[in-house]
N, C-alpha and C. Protein backbone atom coordinates (compact mmCIF):
# COMPACT_ATOMS: atom_id res chain seq x y z
N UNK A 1 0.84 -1.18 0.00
CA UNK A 1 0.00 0.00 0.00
C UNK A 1 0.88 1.24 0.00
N UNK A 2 0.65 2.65 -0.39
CA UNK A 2 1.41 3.56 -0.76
C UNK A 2 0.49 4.63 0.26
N UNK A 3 1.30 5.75 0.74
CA UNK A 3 0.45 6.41 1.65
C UNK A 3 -0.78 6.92 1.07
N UNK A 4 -0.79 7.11 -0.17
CA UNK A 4 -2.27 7.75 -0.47
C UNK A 4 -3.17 7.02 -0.28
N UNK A 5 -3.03 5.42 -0.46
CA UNK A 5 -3.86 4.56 -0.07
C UNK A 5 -3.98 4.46 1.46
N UNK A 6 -3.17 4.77 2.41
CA UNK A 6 -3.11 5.04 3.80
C UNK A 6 -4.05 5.78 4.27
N UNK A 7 -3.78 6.84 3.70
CA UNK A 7 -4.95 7.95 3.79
C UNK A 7 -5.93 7.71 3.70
N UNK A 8 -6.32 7.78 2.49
CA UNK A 8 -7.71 7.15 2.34
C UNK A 8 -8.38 6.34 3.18
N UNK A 9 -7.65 5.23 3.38
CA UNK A 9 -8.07 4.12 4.49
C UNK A 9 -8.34 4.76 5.71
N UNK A 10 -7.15 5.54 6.09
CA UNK A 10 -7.74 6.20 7.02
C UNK A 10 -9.11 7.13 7.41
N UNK A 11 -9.30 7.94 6.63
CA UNK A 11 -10.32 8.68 6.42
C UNK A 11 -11.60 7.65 6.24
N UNK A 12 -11.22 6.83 5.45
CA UNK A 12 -12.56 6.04 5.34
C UNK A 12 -13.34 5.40 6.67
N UNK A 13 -11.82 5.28 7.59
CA UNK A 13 -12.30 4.32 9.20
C UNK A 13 -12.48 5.27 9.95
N UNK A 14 -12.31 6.78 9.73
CA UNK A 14 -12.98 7.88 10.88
C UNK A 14 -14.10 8.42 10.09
N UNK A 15 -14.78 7.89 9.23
CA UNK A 15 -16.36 8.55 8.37
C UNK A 15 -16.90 7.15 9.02
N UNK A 16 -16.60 5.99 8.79
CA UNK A 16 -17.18 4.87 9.35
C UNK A 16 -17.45 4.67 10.77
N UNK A 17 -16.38 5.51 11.80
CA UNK A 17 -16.96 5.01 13.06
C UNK A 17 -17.81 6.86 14.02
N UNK A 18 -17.75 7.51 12.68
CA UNK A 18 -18.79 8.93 13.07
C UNK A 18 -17.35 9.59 13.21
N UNK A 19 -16.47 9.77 12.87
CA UNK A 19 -15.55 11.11 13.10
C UNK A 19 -15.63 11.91 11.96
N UNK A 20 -15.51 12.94 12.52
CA UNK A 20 -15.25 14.22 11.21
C UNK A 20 -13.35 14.20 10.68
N UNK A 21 -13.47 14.76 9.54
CA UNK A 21 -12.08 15.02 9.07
C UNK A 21 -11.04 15.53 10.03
N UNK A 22 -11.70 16.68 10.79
CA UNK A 22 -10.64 16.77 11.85
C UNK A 22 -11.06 16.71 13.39
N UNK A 23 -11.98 15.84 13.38
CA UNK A 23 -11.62 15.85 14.97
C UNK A 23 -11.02 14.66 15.50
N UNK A 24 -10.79 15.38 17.25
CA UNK A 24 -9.63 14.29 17.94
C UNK A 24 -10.72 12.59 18.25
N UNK A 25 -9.66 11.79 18.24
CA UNK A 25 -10.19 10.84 18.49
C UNK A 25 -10.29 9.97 19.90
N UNK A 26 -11.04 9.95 20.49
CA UNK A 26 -11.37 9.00 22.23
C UNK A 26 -11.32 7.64 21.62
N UNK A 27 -10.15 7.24 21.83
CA UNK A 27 -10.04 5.71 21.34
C UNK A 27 -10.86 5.11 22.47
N UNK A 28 -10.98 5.23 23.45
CA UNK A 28 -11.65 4.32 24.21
C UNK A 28 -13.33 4.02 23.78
N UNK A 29 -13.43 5.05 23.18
CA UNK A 29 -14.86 5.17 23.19
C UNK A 29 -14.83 4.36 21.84
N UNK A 30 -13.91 4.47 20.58
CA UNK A 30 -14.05 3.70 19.24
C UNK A 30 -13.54 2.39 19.74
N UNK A 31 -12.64 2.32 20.71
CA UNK A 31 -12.71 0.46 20.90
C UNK A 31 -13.96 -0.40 21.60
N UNK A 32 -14.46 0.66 21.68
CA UNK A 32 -15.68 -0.30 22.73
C UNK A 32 -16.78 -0.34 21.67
N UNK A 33 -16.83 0.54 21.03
CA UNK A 33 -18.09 0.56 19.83
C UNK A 33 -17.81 -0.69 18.68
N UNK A 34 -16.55 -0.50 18.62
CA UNK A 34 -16.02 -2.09 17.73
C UNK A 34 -15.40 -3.01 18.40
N UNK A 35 -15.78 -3.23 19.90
CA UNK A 35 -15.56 -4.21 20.66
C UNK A 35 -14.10 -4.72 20.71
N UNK A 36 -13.47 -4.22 20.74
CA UNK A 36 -12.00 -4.86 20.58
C UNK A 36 -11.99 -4.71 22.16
N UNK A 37 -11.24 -5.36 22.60
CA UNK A 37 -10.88 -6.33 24.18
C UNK A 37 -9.40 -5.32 24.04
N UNK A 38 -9.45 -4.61 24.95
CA UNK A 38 -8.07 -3.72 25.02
C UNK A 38 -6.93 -4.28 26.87
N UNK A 39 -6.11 -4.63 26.91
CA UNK A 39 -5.57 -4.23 28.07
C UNK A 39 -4.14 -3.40 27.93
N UNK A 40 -4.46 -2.70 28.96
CA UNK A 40 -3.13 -1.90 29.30
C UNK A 40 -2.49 -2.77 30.37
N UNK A 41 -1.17 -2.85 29.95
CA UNK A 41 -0.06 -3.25 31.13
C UNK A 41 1.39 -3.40 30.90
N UNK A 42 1.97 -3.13 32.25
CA UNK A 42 3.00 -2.71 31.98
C UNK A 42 3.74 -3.81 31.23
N UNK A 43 4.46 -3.19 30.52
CA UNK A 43 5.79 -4.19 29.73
C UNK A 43 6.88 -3.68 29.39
N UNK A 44 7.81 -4.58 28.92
CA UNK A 44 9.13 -3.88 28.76
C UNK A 44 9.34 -3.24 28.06
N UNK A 45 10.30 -2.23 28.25
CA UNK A 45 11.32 -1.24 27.49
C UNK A 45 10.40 -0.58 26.67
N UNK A 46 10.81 -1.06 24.93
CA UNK A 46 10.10 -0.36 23.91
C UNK A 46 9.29 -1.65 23.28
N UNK A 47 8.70 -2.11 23.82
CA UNK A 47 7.42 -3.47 23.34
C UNK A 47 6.21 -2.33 23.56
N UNK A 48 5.68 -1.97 22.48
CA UNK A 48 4.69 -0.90 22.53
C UNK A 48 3.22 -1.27 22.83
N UNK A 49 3.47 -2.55 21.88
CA UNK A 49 1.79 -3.33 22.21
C UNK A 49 1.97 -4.44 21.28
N UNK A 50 0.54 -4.84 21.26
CA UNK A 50 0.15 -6.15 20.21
C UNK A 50 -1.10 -5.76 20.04
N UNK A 51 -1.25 -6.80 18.53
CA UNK A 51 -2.53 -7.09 18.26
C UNK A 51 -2.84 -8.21 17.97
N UNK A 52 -4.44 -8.96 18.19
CA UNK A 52 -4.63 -10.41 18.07
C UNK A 52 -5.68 -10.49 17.37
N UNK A 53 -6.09 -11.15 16.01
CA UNK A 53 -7.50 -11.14 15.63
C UNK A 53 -7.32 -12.40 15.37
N UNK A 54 -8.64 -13.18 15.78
CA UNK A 54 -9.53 -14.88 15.64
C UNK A 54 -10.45 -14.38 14.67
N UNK A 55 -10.74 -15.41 13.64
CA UNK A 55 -12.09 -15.41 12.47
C UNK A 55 -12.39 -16.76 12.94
N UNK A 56 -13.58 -16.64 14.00
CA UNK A 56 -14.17 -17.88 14.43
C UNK A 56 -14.59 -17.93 13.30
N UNK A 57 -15.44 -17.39 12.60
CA UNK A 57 -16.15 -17.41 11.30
C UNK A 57 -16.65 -16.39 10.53
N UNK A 58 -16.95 -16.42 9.42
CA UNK A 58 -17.57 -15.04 8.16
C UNK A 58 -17.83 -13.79 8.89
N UNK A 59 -18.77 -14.04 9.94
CA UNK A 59 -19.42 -12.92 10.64
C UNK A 59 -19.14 -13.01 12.37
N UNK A 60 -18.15 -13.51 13.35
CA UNK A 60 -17.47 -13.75 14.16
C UNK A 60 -16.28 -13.10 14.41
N UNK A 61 -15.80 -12.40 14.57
CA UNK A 61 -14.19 -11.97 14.52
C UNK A 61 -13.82 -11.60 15.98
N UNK A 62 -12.90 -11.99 16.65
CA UNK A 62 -12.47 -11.03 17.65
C UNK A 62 -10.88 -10.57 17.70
N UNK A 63 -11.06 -9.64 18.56
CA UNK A 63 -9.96 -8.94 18.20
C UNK A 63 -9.85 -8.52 19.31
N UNK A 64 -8.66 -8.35 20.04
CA UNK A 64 -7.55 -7.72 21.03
C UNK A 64 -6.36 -6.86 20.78
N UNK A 65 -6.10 -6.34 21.75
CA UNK A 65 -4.98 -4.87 21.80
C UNK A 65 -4.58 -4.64 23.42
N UNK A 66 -3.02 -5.48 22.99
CA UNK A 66 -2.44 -5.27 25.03
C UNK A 66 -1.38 -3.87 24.43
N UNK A 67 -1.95 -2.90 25.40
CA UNK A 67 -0.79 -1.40 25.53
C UNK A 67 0.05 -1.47 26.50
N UNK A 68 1.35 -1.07 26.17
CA UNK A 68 1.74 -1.04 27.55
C UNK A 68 1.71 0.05 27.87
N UNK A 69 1.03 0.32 29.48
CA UNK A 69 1.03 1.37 29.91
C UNK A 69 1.85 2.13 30.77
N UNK A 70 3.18 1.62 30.38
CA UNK A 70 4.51 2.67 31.08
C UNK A 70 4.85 3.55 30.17
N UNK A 71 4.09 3.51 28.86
CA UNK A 71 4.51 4.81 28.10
C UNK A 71 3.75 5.84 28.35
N UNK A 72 4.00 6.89 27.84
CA UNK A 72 3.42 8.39 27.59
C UNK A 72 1.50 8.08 27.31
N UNK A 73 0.75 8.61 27.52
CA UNK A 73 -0.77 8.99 27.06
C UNK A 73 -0.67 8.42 25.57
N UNK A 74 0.34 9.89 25.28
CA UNK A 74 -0.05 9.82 23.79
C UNK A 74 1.02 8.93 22.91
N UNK A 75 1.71 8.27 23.19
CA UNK A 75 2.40 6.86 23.07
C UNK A 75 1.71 5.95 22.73
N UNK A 76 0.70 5.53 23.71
CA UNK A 76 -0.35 4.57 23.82
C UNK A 76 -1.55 4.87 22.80
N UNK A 77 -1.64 6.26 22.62
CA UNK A 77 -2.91 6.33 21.60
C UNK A 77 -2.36 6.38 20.25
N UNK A 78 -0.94 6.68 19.95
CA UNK A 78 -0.40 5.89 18.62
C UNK A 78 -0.31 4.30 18.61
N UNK A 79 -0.19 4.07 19.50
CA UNK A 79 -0.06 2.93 19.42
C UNK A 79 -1.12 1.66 19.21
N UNK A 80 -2.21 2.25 20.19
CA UNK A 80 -3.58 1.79 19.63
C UNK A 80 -4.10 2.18 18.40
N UNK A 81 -3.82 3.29 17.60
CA UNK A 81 -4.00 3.37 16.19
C UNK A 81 -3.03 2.24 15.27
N UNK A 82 -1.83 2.00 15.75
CA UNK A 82 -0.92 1.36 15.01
C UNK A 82 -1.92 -0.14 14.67
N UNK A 83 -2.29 -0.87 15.82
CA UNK A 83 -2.99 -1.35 16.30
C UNK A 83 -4.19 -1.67 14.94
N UNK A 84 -4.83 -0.59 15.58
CA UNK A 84 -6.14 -1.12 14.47
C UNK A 84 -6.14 -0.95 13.19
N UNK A 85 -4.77 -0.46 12.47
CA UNK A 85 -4.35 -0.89 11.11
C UNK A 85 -4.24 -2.25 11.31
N UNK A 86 -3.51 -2.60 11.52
CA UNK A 86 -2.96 -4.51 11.73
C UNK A 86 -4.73 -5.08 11.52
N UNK A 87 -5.35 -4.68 12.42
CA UNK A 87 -6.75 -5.41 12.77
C UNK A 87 -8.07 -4.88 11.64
N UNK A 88 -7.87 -3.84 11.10
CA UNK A 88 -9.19 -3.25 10.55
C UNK A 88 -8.46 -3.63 8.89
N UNK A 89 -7.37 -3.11 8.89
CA UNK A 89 -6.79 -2.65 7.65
C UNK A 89 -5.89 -3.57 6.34
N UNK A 90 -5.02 -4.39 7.20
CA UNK A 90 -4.04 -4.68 7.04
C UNK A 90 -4.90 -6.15 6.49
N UNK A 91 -4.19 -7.19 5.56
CA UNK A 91 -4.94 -8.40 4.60
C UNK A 91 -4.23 -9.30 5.59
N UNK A 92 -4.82 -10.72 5.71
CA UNK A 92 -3.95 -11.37 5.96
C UNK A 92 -3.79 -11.41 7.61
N UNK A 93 -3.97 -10.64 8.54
CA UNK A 93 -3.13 -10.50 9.45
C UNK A 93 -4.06 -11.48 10.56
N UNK A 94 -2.92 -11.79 11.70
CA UNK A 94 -3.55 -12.93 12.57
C UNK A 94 -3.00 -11.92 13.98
N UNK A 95 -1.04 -12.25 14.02
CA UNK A 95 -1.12 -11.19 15.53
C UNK A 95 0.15 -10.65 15.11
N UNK A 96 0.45 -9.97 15.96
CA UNK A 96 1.51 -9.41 15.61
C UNK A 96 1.97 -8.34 17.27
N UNK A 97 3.28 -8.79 17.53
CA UNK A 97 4.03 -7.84 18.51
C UNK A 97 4.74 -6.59 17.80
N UNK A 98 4.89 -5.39 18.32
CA UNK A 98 5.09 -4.28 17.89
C UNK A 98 5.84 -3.06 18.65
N UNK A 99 6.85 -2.63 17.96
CA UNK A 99 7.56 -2.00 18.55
C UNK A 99 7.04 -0.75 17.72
N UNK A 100 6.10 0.55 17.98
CA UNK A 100 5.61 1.66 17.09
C UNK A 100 6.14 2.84 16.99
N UNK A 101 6.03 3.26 15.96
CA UNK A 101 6.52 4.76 15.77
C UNK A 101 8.24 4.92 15.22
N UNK A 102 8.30 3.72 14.67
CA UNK A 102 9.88 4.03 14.18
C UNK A 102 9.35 4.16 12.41
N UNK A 103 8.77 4.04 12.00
CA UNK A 103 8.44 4.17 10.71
C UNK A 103 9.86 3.91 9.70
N UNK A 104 9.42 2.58 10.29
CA UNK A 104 10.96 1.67 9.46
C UNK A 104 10.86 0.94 8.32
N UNK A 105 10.98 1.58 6.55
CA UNK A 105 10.83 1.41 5.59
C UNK A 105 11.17 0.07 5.52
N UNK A 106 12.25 -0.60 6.46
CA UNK A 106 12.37 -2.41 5.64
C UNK A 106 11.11 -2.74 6.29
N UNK A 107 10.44 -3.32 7.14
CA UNK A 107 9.23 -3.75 7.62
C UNK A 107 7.94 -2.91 6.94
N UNK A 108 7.31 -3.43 5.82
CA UNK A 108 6.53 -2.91 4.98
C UNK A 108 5.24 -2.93 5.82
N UNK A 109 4.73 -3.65 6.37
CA UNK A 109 3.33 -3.20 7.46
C UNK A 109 3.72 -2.46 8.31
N UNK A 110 4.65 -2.81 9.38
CA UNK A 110 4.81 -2.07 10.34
C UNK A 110 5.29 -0.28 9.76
N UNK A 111 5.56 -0.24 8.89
CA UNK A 111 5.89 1.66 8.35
C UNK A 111 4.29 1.83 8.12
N UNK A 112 3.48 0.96 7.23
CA UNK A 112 2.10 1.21 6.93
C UNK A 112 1.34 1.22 8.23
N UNK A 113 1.17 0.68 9.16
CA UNK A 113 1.06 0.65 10.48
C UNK A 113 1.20 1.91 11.32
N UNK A 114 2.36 2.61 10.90
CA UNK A 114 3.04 3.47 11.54
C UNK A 114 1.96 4.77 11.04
N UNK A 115 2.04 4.75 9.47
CA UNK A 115 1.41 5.68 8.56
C UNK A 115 0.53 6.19 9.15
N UNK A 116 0.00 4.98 8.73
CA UNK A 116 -1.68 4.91 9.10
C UNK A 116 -2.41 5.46 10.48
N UNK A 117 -1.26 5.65 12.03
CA UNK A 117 -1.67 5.75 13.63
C UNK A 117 -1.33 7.24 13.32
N UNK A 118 -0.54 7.86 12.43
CA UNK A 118 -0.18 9.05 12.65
C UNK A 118 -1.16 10.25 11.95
N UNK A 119 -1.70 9.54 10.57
CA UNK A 119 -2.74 10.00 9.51
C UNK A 119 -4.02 10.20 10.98
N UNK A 120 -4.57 8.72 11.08
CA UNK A 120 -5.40 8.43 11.39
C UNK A 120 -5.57 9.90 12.75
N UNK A 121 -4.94 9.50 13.77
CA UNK A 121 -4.59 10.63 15.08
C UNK A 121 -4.53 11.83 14.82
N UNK A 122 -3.72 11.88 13.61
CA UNK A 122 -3.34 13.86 13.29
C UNK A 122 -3.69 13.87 12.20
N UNK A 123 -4.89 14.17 11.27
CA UNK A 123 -5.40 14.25 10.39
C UNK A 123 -4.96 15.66 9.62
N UNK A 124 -4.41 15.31 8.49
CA UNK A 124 -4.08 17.06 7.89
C UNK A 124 -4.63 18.27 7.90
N UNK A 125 -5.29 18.50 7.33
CA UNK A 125 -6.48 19.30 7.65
C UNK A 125 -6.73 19.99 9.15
N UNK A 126 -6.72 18.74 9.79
CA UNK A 126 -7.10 19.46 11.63
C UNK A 126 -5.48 19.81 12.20
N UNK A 127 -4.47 19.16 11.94
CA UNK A 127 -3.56 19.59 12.05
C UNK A 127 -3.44 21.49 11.42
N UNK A 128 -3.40 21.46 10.30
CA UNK A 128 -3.37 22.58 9.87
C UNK A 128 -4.18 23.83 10.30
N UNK A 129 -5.25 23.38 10.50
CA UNK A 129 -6.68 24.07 10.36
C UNK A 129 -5.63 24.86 12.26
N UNK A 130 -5.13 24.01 12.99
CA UNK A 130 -4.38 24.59 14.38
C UNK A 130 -3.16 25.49 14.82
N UNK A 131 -2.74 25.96 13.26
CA UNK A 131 -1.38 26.74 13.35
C UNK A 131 -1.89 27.89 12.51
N UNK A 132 -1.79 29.01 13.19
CA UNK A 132 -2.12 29.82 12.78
C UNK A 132 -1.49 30.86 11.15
N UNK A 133 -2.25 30.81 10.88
CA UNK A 133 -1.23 31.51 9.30
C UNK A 133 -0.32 32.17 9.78
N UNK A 134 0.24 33.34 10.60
CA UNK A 134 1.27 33.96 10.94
C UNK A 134 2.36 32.89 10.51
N UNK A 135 2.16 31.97 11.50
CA UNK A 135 3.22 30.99 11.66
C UNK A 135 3.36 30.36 10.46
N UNK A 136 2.70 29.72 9.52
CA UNK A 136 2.72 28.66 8.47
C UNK A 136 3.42 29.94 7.18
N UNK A 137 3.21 30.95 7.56
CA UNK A 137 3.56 32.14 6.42
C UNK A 137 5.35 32.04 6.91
N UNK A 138 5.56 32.33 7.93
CA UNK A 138 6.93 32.51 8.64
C UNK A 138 7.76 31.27 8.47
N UNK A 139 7.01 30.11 8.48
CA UNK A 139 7.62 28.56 8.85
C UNK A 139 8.00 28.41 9.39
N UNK A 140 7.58 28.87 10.73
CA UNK A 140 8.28 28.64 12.16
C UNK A 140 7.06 28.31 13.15
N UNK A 141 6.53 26.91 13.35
CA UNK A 141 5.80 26.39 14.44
C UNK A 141 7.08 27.27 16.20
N UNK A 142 5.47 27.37 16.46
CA UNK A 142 5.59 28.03 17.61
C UNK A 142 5.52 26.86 18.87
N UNK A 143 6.13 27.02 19.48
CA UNK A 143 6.08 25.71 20.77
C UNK A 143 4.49 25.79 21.54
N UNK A 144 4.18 27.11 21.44
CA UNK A 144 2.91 26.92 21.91
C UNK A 144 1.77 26.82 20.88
N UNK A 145 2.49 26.35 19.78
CA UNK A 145 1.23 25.63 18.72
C UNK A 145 1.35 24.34 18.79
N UNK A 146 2.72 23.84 18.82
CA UNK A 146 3.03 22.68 19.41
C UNK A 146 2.29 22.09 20.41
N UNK A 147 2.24 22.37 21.56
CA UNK A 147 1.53 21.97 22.72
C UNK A 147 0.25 21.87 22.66
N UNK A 148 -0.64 22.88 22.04
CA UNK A 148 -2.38 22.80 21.45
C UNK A 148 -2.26 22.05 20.78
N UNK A 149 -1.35 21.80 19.97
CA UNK A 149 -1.65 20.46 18.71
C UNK A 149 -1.48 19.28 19.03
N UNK A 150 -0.74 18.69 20.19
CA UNK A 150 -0.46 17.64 21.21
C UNK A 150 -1.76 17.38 22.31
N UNK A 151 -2.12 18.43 22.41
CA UNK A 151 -3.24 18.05 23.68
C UNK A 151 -4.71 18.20 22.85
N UNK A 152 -4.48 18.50 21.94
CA UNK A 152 -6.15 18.67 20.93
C UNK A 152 -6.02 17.02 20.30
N UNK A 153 -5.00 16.49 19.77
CA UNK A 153 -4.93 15.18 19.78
C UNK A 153 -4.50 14.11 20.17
N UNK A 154 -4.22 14.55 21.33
CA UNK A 154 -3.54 13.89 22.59
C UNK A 154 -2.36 12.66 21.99
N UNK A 155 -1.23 13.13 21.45
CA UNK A 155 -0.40 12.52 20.33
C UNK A 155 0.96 12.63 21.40
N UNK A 156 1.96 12.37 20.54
CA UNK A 156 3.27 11.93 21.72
C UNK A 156 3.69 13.22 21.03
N UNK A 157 4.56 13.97 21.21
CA UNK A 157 5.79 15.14 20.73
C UNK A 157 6.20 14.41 19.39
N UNK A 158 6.56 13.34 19.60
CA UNK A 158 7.87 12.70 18.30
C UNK A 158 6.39 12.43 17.47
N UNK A 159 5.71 11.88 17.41
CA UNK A 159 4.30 11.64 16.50
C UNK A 159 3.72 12.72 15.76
N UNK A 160 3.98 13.71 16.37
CA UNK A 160 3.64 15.48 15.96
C UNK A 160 4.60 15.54 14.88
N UNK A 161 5.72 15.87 15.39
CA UNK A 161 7.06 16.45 14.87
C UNK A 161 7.11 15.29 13.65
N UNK A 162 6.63 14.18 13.37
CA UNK A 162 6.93 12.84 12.60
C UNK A 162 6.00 13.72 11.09
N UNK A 163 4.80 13.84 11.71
CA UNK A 163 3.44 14.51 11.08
C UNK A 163 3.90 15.97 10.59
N UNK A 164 4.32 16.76 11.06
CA UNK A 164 4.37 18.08 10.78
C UNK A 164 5.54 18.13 9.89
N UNK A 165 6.48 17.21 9.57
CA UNK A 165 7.71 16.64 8.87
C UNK A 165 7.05 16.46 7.50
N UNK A 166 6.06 15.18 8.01
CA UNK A 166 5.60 14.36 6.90
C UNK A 166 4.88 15.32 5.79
N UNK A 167 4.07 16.32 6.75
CA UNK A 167 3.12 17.23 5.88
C UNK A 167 3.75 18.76 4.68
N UNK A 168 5.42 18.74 5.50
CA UNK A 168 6.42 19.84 4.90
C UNK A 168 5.95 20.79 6.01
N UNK A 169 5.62 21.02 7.25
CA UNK A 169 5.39 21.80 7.79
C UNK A 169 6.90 22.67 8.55
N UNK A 170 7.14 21.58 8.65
CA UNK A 170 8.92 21.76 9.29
C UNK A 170 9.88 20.61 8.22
């Protein structure tokens, strides 16, 4: 898949579960509406999470997501996006352990994975729509646009800075 197809996908799974183009997303509230079985707990180092999906059958599926929760907030909510690429998105897939947010071109899901938690979380548009033209005219993000744009999508710093990279913003 190529990011435009990322995109898309993405956009297509926040029109599907009621999100607008740019608003923030309450994963808790979209994992419970698509039933995915979530636990947080602690784990080591940089083991970010997993994902597990069963096809008891055609119309049966379940699906799980362990976070570990010694990371950052917004660590964990990339990471649960990383997450439901593997499970919503991704062909093929059964489970998979995950180390997120390195957006590491040899591992072809896991970068699509990566894509996809950062699209999905910081949507262009709402990203943008949050820095004020002064700044986007100047090209100099302001730290305190930074920080509104972190807590409006409750995202990690490096997930921002990954996004605001990705978009030519910086």
């Amino acid at each position: 898949m190529n990011n435009i197809v990322i995109e898309k996908e993405a956009s297509a799974f926040r029109l599907k579960n009621g999100l607008g183009a740019n608003d923030p997303i309450r994963l808790k509230s979209i994992l419970n509406n698509l039933d995915v079985v979530t636990v947080y707990k602690r784990l080591s180092g940089d083991f970010s999470g997993m994902a597990l999906k069963v096809n008891l059958n055609e119309n049966n599926i379940n699906r799980f997501i362990l976070v570990n929760s010694t990371h950052s907030l917004g660590k964990q909510h990339f990471t649960i996006c990383h997450e439901l690429y593997h499970l919503y998105i991704q062909k093929e897939f059964n489970a998979m352990v995950c180390k997120t947010g390195r957006f590491d071109k040899k591992d072809k899901e896991e970068y699509n994975a990566d894509y996809f938690a950062a699209v999905l979380l910081m949507p262009e548009t709402g990203v943008k729509a949050l820095i004020p033209n002064e700044e986007l005219k100047k090209d100099k993000i302001t730290l305190k646009t930074i920080l509104k744009i972190e807590h409006y999508y409750s995202c990690s710093r490096a997930a921002l800075l990954y996004r605001l990279e990705d978009l030519n913003i910086i």
